[in-house]
C-alpha atoms as a PDB file:
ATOM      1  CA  UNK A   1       7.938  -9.092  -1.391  1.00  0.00           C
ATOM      2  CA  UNK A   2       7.811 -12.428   1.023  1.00  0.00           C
ATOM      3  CA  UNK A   3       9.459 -12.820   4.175  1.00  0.00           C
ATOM      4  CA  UNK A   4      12.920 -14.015   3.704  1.00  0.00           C
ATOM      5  CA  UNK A   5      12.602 -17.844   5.364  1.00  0.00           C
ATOM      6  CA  UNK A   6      14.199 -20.222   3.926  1.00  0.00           C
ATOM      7  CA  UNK A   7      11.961 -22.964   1.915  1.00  0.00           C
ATOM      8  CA  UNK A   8      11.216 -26.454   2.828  1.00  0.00           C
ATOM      9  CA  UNK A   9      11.664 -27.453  -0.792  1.00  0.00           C
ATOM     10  CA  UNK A  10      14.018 -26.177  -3.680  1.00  0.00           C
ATOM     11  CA  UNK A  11      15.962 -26.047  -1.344  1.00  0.00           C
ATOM     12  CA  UNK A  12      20.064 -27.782  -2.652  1.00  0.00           C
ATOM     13  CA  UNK A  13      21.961 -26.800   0.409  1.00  0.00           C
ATOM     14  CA  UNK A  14      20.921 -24.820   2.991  1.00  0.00           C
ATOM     15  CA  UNK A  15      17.798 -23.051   0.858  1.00  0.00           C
ATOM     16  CA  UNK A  16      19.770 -19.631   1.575  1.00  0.00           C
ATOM     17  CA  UNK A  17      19.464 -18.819  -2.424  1.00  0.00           C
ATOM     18  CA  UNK A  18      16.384 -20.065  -2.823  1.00  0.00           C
ATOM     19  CA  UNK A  19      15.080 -17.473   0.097  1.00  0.00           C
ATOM     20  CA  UNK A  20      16.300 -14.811  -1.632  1.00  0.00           C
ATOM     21  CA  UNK A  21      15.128 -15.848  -4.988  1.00  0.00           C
ATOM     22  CA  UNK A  22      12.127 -16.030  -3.726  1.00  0.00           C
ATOM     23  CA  UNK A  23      12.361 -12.650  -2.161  1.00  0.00           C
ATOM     24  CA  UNK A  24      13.557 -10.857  -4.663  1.00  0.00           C
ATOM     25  CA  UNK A  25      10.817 -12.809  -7.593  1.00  0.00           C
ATOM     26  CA  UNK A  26      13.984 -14.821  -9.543  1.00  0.00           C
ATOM     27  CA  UNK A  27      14.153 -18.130 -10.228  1.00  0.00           C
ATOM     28  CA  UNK A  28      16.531 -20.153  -7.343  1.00  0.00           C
ATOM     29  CA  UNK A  29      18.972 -21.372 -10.512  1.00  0.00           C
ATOM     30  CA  UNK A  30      19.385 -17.513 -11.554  1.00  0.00           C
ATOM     31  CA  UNK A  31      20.364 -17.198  -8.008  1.00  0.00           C
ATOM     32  CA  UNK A  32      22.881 -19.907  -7.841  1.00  0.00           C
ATOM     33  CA  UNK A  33      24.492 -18.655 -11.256  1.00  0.00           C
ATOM     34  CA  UNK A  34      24.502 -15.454  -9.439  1.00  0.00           C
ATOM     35  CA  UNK A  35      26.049 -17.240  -6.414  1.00  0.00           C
ATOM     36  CA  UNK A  36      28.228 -19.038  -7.573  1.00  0.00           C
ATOM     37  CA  UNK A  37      29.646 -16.356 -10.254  1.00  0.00           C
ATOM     38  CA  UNK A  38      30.299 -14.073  -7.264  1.00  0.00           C
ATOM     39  CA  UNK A  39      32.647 -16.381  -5.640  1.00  0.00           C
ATOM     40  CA  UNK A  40      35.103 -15.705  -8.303  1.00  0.00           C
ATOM     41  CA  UNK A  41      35.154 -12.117  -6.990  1.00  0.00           C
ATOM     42  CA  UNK A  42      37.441 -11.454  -3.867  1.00  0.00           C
ATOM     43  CA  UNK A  43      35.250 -11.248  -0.444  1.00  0.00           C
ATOM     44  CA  UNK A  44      33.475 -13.295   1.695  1.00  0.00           C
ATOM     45  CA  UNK A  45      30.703 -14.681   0.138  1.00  0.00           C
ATOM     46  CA  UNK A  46      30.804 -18.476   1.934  1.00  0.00           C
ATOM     47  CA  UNK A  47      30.630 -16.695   5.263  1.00  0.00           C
ATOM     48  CA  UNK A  48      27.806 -14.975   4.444  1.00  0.00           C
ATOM     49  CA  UNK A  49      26.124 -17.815   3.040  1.00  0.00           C
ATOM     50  CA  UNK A  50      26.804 -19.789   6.188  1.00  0.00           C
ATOM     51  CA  UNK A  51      25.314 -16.344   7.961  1.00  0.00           C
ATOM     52  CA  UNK A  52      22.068 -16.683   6.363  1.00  0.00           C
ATOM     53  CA  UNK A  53      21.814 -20.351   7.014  1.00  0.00           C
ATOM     54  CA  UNK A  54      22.311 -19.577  10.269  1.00  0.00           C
ATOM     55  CA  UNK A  55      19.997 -16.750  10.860  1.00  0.00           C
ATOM     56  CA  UNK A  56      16.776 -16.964   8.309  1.00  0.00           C
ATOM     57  CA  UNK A  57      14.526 -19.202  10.109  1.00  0.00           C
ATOM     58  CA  UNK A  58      13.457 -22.688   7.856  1.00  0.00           C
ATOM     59  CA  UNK A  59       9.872 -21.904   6.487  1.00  0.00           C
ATOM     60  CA  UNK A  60       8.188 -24.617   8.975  1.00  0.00           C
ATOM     61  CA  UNK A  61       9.745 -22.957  12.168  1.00  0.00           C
ATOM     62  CA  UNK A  62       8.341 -19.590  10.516  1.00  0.00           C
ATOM     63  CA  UNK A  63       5.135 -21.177  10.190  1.00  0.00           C
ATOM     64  CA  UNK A  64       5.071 -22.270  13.960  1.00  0.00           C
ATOM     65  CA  UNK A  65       5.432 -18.925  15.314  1.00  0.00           C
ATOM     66  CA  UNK A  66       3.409 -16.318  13.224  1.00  0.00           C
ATOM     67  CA  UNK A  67       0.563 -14.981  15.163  1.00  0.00           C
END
C-alpha cells in the first residue's frame, strides 16, 4: 500500500478519492461511484470528505518533508 496523500493530478475536487483509490489499488472513478453511491445512505459522508481534505497532506507538501 502507498501513503494516503492526496495526488497532484486526478485529482476533481479535493483528490480525497483519488488518495484512497490509490491506496487501496482501484481506479479513482470506481471510487467516486463508490462515493457518490454512499451518499444515498444516511450518515455523514460530506463531513468526512471535507475531513480528509483537511487532514491528508497534498502529495507536493508530502514530498517536501520526507526524510
Amino acid at each position: 500500500m502507498t501513503a494516503l496523500v492526496r495526488p497532484t493530478n486526478g485529482r476533481m475536487i479535493g483528490g480525497v478519492c483519488a488518495a484512497l483509490a490509490r491506496r487501496f489499488g482501484m481506479s479513482a472513478g470506481t471510487m467516486r461511484v463508490i462515493f457518490v453511491v454512499s451518499c444515498l445512505l444516511p450518515g455523514p459522508q460530506f463531513l468526512v470528505y471535507i475531513a480528509l481534505w483537511i487532514l491528508l497532506p497534498s502529495e507536493d507538501k508530502a514530498r517536501a518533508t520526507a526524510w
